[in-house]
C-alpha atoms as a PDB file:
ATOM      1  CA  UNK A   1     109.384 166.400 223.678  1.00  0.00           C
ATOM      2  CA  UNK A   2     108.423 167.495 227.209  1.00  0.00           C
ATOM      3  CA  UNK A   3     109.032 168.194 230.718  1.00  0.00           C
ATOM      4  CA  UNK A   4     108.040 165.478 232.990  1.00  0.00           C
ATOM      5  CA  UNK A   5     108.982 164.597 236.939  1.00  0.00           C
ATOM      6  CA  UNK A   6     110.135 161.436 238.368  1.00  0.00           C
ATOM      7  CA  UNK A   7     109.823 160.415 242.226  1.00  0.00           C
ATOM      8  CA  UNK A   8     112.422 158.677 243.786  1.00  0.00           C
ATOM      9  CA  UNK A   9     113.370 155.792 241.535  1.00  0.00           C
ATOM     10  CA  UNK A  10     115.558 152.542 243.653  1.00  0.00           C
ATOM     11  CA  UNK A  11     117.479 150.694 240.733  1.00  0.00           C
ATOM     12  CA  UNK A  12     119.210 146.931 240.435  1.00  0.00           C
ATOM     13  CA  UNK A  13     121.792 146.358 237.820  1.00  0.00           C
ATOM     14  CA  UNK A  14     124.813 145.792 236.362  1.00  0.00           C
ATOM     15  CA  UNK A  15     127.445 148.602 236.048  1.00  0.00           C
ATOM     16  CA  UNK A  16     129.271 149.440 232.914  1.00  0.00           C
ATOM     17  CA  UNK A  17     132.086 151.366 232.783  1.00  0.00           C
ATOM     18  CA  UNK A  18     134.306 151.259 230.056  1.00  0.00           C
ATOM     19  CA  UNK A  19     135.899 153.669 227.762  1.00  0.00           C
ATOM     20  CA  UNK A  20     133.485 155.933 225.665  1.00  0.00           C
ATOM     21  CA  UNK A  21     133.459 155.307 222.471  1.00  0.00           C
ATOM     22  CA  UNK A  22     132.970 151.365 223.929  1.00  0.00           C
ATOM     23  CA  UNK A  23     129.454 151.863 225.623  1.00  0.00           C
ATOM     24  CA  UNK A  24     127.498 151.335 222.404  1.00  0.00           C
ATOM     25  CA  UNK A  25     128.825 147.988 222.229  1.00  0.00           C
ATOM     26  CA  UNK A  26     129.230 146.954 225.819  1.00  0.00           C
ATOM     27  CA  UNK A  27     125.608 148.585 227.368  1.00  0.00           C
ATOM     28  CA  UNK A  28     123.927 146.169 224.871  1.00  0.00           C
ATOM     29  CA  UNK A  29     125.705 143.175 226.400  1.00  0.00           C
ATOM     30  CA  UNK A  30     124.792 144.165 230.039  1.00  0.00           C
ATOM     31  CA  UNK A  31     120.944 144.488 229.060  1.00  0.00           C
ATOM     32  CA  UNK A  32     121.166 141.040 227.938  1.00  0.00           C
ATOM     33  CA  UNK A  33     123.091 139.740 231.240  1.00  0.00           C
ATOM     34  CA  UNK A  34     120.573 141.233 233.427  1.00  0.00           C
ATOM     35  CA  UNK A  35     117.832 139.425 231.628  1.00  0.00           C
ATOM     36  CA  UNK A  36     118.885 136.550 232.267  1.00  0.00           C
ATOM     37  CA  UNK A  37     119.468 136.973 236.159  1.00  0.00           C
ATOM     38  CA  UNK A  38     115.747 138.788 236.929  1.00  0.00           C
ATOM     39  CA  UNK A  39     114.520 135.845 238.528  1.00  0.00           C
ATOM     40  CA  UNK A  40     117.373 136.621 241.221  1.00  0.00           C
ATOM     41  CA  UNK A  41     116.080 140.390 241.851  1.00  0.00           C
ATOM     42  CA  UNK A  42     113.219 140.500 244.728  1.00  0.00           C
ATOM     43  CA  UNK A  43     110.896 143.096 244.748  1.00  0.00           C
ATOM     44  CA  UNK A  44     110.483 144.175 240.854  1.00  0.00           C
ATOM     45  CA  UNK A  45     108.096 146.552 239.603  1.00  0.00           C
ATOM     46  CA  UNK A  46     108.168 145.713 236.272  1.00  0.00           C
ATOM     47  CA  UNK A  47     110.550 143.488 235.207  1.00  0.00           C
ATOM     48  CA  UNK A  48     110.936 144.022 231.210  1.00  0.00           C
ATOM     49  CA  UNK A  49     111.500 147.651 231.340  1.00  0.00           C
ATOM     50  CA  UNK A  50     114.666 148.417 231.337  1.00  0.00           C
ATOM     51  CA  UNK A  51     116.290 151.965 232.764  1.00  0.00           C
ATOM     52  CA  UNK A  52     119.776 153.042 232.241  1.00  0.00           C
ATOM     53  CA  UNK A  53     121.345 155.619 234.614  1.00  0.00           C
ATOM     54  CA  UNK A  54     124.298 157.980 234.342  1.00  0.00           C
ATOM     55  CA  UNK A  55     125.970 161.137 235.092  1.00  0.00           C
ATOM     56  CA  UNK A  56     126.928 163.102 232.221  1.00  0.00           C
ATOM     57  CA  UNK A  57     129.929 165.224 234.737  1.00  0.00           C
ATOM     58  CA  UNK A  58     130.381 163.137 237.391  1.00  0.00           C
ATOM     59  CA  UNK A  59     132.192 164.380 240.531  1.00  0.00           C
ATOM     60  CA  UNK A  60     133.285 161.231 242.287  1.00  0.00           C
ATOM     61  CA  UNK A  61     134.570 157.838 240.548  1.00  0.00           C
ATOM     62  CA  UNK A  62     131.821 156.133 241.889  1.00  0.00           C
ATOM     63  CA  UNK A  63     129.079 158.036 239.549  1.00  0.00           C
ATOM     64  CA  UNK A  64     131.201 156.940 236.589  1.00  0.00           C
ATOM     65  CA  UNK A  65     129.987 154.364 234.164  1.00  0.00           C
ATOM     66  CA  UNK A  66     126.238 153.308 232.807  1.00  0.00           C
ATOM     67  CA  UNK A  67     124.296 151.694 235.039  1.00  0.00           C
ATOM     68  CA  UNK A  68     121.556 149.368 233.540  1.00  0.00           C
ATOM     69  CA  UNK A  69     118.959 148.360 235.758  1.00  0.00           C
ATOM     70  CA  UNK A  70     115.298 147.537 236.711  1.00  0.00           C
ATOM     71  CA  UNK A  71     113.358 149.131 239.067  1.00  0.00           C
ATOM     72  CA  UNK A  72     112.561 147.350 243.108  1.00  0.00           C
ATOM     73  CA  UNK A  73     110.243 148.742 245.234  1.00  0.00           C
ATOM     74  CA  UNK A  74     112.823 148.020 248.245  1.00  0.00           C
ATOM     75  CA  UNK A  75     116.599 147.341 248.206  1.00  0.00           C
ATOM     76  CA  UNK A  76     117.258 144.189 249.741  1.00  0.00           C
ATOM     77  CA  UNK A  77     119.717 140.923 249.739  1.00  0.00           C
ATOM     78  CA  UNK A  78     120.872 142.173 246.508  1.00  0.00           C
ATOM     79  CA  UNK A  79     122.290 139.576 244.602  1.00  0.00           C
ATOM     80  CA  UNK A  80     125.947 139.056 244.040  1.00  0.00           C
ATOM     81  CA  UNK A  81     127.455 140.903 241.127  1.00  0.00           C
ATOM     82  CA  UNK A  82     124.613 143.125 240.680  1.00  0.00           C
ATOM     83  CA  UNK A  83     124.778 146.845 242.043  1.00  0.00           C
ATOM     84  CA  UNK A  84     122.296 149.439 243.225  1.00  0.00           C
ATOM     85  CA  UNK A  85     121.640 152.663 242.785  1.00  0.00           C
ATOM     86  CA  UNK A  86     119.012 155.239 244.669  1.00  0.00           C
ATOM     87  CA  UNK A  87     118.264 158.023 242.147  1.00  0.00           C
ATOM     88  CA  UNK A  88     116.970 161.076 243.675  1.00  0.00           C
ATOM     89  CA  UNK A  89     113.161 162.747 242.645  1.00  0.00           C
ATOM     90  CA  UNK A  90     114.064 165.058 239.672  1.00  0.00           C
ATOM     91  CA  UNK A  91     112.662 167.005 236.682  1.00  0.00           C
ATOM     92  CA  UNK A  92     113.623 165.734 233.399  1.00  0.00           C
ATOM     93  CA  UNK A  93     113.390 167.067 229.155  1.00  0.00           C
ATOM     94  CA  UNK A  94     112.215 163.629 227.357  1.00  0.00           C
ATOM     95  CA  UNK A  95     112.417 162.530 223.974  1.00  0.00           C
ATOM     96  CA  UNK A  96     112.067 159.476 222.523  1.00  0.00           C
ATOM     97  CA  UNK A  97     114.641 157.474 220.327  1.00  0.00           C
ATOM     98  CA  UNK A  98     113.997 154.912 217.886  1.00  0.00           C
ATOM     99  CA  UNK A  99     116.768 152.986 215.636  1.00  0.00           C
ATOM    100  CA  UNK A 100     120.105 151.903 216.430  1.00  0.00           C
ATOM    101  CA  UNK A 101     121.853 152.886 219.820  1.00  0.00           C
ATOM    102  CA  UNK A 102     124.818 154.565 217.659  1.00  0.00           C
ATOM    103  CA  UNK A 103     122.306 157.175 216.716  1.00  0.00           C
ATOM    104  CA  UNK A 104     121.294 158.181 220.709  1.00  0.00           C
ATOM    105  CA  UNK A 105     123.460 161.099 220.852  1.00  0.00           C
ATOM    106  CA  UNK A 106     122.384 162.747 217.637  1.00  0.00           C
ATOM    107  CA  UNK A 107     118.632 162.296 219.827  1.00  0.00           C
ATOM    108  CA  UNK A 108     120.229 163.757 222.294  1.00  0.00           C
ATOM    109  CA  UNK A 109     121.564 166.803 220.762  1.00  0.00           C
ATOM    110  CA  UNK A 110     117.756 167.109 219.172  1.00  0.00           C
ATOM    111  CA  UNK A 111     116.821 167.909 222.826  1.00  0.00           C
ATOM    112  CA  UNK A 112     119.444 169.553 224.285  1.00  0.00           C
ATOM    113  CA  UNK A 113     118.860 172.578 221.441  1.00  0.00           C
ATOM    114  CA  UNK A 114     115.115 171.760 222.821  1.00  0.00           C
ATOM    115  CA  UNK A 115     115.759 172.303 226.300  1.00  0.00           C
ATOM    116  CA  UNK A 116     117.695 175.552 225.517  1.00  0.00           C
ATOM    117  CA  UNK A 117     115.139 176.927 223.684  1.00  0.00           C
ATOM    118  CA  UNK A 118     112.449 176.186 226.347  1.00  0.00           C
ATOM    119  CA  UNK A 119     114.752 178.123 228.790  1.00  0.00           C
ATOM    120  CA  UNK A 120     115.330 175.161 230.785  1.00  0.00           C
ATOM    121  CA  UNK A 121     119.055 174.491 232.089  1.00  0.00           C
ATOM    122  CA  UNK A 122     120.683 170.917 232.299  1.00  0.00           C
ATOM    123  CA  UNK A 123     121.804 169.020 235.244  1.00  0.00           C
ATOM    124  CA  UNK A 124     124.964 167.239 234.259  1.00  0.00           C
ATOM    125  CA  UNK A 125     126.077 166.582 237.732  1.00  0.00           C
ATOM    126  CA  UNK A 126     122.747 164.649 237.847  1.00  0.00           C
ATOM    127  CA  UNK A 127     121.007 161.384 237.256  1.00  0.00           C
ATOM    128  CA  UNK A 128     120.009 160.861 233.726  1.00  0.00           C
ATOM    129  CA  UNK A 129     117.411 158.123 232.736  1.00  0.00           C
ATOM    130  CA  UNK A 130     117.067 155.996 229.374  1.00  0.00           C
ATOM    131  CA  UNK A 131     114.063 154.194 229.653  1.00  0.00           C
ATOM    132  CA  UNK A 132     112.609 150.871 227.724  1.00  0.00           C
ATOM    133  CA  UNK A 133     109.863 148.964 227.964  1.00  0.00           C
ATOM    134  CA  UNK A 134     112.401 146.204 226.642  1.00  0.00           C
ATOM    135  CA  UNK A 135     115.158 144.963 228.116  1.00  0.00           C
ATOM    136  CA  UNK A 136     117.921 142.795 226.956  1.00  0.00           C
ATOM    137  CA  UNK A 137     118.742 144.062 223.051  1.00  0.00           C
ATOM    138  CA  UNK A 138     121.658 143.274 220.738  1.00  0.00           C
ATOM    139  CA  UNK A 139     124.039 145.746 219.671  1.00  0.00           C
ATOM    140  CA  UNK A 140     122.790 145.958 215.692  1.00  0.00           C
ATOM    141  CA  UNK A 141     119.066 146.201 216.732  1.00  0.00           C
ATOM    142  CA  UNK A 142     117.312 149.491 216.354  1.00  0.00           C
ATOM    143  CA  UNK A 143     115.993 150.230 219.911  1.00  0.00           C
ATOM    144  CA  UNK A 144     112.829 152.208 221.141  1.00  0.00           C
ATOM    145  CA  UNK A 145     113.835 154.009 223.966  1.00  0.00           C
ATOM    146  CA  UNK A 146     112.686 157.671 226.453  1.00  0.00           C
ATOM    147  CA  UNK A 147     115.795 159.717 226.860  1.00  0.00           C
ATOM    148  CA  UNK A 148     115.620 161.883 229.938  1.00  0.00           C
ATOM    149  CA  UNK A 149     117.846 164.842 230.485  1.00  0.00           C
ATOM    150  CA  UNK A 150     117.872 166.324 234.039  1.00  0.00           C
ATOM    151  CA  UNK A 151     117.261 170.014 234.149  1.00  0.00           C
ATOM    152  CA  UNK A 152     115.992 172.637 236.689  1.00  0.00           C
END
């Protein structure tokens, strides 16, 4: 685990929003979609990592859901279908996962006890980042994937 910063990060993707106990099953599906309609995103940076986005307490309607994305280096003549998303330079707590995506929020509490100890305090009205050098998995695949958890 550590504390790492992110510049401004401008995302493509497909929004999920769904009930919760349904994103296990249905983020897995959008990672595959979105594979298979990169060669309609312009301006990708790296095209097989794959970075999920969401707000733990979101304040409008709008910041509910899971985005997953890729990153562009400029937002333009997005394709239909697809979203985007701008997510603002911010300090994050990272750990890494690795096995099935059912498993993510035992990770997750893992570094949440982290961050507290460290004296660091979470951002849940923020942007949170999952990222993978991977994209497009099924839902009974073990994943590999960075966790980040917004804090100040």
């Amino acid at each position: 685990m550590h504390v790492t910063e992110i510049e401004e990060l401008k995302l493509v993707g497909i929004r999920v929003v769904c009930p919760g106990d349904r994103y296990a099953a249905e983020i897995p599906k959008a990672t595959l979609a979105l594979k298979e309609r990169l060669e309609e995103i312009k301006h990708l940076v790296q095209p097989a990592r794959m970075i999920g986005a969401f707000v733990v307490q979101e304040l409008t309607p709008e910041e509910d859901g899971y985005w997953v994305c890729v990153e562009v280096s400029k937002l333009e003549d997005i394709p239909a279908g697809l979203t985007e998303l701008t997510v603002p330079p911010q300090k994050y707590a990272v750990i890494k996962h690795i096995g099935p995506n059912t498993r993510i929020s035992h990770t997750y509490e893992i570094l949440h006890e982290w961050i507290a100890q460290n004296g660091h305090t979470r951002m849940q009205s923020a942007w949170h980042l999952e990222i993978s050098d991977v994209l497009g998995y099924r839902e009974e695949e073990d994943i590999e994937i960075r966790l980040y958890d917004t804090i100040k």
